[in-house]
C-alpha atoms as a PDB file:
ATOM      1  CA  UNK A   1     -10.365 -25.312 -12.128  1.00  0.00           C
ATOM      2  CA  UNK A   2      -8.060 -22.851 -10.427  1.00  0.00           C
ATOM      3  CA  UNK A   3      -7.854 -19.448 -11.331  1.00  0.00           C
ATOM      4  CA  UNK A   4      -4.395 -18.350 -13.301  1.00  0.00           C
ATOM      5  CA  UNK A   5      -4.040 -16.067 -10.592  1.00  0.00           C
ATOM      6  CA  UNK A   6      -3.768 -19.076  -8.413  1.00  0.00           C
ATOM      7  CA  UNK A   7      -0.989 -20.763 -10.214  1.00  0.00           C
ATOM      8  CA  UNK A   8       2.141 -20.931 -11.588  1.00  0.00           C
ATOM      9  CA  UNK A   9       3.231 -24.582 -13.739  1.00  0.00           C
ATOM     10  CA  UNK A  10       6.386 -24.942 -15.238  1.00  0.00           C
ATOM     11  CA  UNK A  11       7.178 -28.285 -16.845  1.00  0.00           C
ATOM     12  CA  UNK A  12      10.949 -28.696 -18.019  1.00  0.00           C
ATOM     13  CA  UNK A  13      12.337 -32.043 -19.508  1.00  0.00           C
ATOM     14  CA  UNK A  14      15.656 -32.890 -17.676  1.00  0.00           C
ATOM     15  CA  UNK A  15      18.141 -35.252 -19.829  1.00  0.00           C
ATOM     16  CA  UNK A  16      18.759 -37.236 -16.612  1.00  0.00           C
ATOM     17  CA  UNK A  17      17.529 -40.716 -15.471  1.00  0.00           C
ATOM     18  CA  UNK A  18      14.958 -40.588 -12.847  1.00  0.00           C
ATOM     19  CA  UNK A  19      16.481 -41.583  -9.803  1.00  0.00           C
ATOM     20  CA  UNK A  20      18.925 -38.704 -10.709  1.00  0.00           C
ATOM     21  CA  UNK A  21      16.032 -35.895 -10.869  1.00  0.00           C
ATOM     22  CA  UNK A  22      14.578 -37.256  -7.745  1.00  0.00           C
ATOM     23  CA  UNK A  23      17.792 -36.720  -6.061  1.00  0.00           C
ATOM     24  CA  UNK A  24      18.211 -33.363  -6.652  1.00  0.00           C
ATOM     25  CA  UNK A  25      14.559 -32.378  -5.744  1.00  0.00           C
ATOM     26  CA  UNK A  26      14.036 -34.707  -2.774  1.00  0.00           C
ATOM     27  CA  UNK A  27      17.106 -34.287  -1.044  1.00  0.00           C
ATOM     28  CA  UNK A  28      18.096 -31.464   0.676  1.00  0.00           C
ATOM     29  CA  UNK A  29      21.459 -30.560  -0.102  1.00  0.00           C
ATOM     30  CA  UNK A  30      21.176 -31.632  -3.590  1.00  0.00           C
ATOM     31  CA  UNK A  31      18.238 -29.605  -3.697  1.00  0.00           C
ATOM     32  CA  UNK A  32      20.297 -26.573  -1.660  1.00  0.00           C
ATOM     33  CA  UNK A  33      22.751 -26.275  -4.396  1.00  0.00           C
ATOM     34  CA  UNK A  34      21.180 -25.708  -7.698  1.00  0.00           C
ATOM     35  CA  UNK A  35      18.073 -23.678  -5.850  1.00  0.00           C
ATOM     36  CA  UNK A  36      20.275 -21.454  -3.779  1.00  0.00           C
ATOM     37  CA  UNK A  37      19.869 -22.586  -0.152  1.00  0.00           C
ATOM     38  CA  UNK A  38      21.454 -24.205   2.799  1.00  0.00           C
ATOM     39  CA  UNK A  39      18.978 -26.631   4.954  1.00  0.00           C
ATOM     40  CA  UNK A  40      19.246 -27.680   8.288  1.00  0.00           C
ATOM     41  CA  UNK A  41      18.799 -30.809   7.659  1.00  0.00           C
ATOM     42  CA  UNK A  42      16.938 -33.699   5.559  1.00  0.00           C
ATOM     43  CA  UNK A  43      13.292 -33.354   4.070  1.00  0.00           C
ATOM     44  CA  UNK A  44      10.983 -35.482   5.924  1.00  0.00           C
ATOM     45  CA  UNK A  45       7.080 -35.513   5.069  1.00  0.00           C
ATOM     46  CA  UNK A  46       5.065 -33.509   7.673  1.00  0.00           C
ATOM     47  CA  UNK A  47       8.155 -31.966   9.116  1.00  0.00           C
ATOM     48  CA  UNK A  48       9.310 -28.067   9.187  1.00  0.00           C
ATOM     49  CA  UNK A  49      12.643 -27.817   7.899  1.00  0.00           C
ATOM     50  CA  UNK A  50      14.839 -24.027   7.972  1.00  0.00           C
ATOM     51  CA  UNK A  51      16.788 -22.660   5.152  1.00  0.00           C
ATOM     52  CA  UNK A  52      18.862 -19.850   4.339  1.00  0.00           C
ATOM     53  CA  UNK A  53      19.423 -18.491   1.178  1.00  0.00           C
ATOM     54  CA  UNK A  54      23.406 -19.032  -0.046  1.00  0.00           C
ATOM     55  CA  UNK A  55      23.784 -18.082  -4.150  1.00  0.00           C
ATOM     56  CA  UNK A  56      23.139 -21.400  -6.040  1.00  0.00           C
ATOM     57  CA  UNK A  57      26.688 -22.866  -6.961  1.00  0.00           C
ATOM     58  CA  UNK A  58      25.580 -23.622 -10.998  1.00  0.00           C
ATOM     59  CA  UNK A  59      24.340 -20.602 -12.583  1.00  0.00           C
ATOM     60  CA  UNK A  60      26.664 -17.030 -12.134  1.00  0.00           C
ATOM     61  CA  UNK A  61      24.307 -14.438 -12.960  1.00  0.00           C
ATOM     62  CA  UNK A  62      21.638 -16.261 -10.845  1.00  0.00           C
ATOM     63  CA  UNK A  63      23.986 -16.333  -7.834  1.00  0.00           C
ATOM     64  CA  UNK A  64      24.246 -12.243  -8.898  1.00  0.00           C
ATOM     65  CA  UNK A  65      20.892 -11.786  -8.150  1.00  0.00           C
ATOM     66  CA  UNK A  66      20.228 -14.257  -5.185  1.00  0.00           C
ATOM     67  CA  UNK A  67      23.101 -12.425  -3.391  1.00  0.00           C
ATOM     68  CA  UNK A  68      21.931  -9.379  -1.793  1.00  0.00           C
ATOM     69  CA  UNK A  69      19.292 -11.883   0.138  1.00  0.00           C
ATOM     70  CA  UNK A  70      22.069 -13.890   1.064  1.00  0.00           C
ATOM     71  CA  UNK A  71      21.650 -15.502   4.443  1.00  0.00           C
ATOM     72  CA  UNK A  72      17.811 -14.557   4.966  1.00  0.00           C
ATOM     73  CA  UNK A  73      16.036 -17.657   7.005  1.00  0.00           C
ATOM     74  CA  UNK A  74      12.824 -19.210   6.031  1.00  0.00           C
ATOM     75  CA  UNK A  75      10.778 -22.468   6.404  1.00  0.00           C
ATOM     76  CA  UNK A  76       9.603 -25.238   4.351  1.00  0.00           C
ATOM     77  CA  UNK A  77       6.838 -27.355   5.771  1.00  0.00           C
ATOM     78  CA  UNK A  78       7.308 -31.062   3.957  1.00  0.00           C
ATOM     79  CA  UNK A  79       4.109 -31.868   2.468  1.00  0.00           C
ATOM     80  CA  UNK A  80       4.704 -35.517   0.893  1.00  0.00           C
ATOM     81  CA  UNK A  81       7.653 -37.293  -0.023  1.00  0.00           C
ATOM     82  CA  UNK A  82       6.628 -40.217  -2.337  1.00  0.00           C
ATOM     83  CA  UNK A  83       9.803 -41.596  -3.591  1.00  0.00           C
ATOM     84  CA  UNK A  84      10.737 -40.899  -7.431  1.00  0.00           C
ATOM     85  CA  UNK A  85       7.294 -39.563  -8.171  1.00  0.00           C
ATOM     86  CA  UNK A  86       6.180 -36.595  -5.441  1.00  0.00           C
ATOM     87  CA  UNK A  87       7.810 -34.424  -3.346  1.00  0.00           C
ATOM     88  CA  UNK A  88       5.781 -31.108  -2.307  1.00  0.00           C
ATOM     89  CA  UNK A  89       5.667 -28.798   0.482  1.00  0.00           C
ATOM     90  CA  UNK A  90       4.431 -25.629   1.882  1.00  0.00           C
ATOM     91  CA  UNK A  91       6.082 -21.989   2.194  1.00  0.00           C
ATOM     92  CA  UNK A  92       5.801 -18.680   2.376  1.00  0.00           C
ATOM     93  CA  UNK A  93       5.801 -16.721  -1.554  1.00  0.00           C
ATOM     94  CA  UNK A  94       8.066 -13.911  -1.826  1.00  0.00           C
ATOM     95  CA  UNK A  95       8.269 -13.316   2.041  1.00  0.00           C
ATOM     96  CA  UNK A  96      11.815 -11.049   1.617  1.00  0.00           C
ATOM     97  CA  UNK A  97      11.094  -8.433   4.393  1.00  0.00           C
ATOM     98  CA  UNK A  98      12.417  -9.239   7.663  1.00  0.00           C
ATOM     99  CA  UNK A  99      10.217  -7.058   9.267  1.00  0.00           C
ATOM    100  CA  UNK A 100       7.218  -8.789   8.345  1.00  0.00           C
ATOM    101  CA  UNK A 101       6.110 -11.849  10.005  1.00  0.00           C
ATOM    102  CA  UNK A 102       4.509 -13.953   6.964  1.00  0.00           C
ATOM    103  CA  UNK A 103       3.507 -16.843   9.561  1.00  0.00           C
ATOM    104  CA  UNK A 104       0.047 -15.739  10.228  1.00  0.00           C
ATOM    105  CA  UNK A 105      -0.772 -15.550   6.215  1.00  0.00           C
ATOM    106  CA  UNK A 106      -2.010 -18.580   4.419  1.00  0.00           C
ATOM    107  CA  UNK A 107       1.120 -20.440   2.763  1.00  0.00           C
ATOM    108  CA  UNK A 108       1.318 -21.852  -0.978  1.00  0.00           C
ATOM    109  CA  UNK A 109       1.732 -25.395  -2.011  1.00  0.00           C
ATOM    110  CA  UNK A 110       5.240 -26.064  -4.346  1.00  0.00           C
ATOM    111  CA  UNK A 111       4.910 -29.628  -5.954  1.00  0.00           C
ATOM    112  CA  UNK A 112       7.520 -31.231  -8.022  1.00  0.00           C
ATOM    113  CA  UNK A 113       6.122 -34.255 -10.235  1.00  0.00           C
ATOM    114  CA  UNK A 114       8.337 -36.432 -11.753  1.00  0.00           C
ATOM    115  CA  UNK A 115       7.300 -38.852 -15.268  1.00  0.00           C
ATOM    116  CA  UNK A 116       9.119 -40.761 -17.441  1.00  0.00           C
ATOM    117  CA  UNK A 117       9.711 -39.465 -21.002  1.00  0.00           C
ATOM    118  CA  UNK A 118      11.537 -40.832 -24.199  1.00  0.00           C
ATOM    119  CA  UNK A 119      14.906 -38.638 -23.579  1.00  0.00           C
ATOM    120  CA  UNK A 120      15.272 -38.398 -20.015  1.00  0.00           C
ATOM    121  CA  UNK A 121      12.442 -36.951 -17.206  1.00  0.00           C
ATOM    122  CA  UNK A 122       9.993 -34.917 -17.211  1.00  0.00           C
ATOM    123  CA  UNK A 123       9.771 -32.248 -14.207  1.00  0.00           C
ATOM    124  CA  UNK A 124       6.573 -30.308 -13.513  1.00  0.00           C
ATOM    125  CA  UNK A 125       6.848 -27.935 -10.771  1.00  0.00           C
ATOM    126  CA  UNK A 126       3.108 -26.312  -9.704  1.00  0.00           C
ATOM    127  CA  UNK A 127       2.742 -23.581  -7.061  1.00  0.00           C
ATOM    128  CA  UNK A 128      -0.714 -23.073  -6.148  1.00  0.00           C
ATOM    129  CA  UNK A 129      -2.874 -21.115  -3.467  1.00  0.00           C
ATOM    130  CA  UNK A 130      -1.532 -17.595  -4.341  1.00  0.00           C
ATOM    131  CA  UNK A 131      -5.796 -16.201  -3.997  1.00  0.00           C
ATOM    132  CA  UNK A 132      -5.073 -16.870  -0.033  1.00  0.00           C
ATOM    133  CA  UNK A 133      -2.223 -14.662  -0.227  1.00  0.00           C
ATOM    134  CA  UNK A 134      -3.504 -10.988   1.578  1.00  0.00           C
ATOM    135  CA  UNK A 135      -4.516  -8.463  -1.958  1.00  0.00           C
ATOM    136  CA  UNK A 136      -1.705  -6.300  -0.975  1.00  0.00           C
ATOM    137  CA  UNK A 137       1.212  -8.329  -1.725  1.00  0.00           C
ATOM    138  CA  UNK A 138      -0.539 -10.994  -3.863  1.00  0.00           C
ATOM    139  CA  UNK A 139       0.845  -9.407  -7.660  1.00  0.00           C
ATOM    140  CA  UNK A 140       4.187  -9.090  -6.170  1.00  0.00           C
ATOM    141  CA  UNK A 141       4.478 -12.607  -4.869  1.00  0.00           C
ATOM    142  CA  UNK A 142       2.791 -14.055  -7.806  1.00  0.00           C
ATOM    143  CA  UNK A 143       5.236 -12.079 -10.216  1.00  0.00           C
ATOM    144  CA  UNK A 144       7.953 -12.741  -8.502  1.00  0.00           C
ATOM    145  CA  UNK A 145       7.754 -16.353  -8.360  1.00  0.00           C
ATOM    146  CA  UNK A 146       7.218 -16.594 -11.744  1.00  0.00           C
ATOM    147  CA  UNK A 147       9.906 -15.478 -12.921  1.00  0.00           C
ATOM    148  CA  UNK A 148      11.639 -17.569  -9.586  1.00  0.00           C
ATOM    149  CA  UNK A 149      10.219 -20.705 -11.077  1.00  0.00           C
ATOM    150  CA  UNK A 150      11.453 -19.904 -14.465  1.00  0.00           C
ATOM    151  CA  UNK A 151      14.862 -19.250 -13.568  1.00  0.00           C
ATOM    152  CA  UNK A 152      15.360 -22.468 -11.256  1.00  0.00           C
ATOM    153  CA  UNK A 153      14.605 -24.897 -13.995  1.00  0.00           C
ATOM    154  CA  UNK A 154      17.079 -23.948 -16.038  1.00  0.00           C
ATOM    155  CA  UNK A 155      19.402 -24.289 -12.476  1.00  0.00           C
ATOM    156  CA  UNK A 156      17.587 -27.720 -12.471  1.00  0.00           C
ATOM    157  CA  UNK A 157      18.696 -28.737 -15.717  1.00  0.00           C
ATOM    158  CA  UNK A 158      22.398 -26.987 -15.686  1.00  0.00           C
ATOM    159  CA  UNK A 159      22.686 -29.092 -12.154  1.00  0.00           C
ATOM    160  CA  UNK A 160      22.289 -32.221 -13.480  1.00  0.00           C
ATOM    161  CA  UNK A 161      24.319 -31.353 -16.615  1.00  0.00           C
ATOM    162  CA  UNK A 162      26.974 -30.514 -14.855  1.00  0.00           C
ATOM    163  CA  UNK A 163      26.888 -32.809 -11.876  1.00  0.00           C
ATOM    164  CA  UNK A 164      27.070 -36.356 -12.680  1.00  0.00           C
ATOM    165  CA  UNK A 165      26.771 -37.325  -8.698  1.00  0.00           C
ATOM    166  CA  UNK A 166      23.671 -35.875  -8.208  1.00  0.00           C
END
């Protein structure tokens, strides 16, 4: 079993039908909007895909603090895309200095897991491999994602509250 060092889990049910949550994770500018980025294009499994951060359009004070990053470029590598169940992929924790080129560190794993539950669907987002992230900025990465996590499942949840097309 992995450390809790190693991992963050955050489970959130979403009053939403499946095919609704799936949506909003697995595609890209669904996903862009309520997690605060702007993709150049579609998620496809084993493919790198660019994003830079834009303040999430469904939560104010989130925006607020998302802002002063605005524009900063990173990269998701698609792990799997298994339709309504799985979509993961691989990035960079907490890499927010520009001078620091993060590509040579080990990356973490982000996995959203979709189930069905009485009222709606249940999300469970799990980060893992933050041991492989280099001592010195391992706390800091791990902290901050955390709270990260914590913060965009309630944008998850406000999303599809408030946006019927998704």
């Amino acid at each position: 079993m992995a450390s809790s060092t190693d991992r963050i889990e955050k489970r959130v049910l979403l009053r939403a039908p499946r095919d609704r949550v799936w949506r909003a994770i697995s595609d890209s500018k669904h996903f862009g909007s309520w997690f605060g980025v702007e993709f150049d294009g579609p998620f496809v499994a084993g493919a790198t895909i660019v994003g830079k951060i834009v303040p999430t359009t469904v939560d104010a004070e989130v925006a607020k603090s998302q802002e002063p990053y605005k524009g900063f470029r990173f990269e998701f590598a698609v792990d799997r895309v298994e339709p309504m169940r799985l979509f993961s992929f691989r990035w960079h924790p907490y890499a927010v200095d520009s001078s620091v080129d993060y590509s040579k560190e080990p990356s973490t794993l982000v996995a959203f897991v979709l189930e069905e539950a009485a009222d709606g669907t249940m999300l469970t987002v799990t980060e893992s491999g933050f041991d492989q992230i280099p001592l010195e900025r391992r706390a800091k990465a791990f902290a901050a994602n955390e709270g990260g996590w914590t913060a965009q499942m309630k944008l998850i949840e406000k999303y599809l509250a408030h946006h019927a097309q998704a």
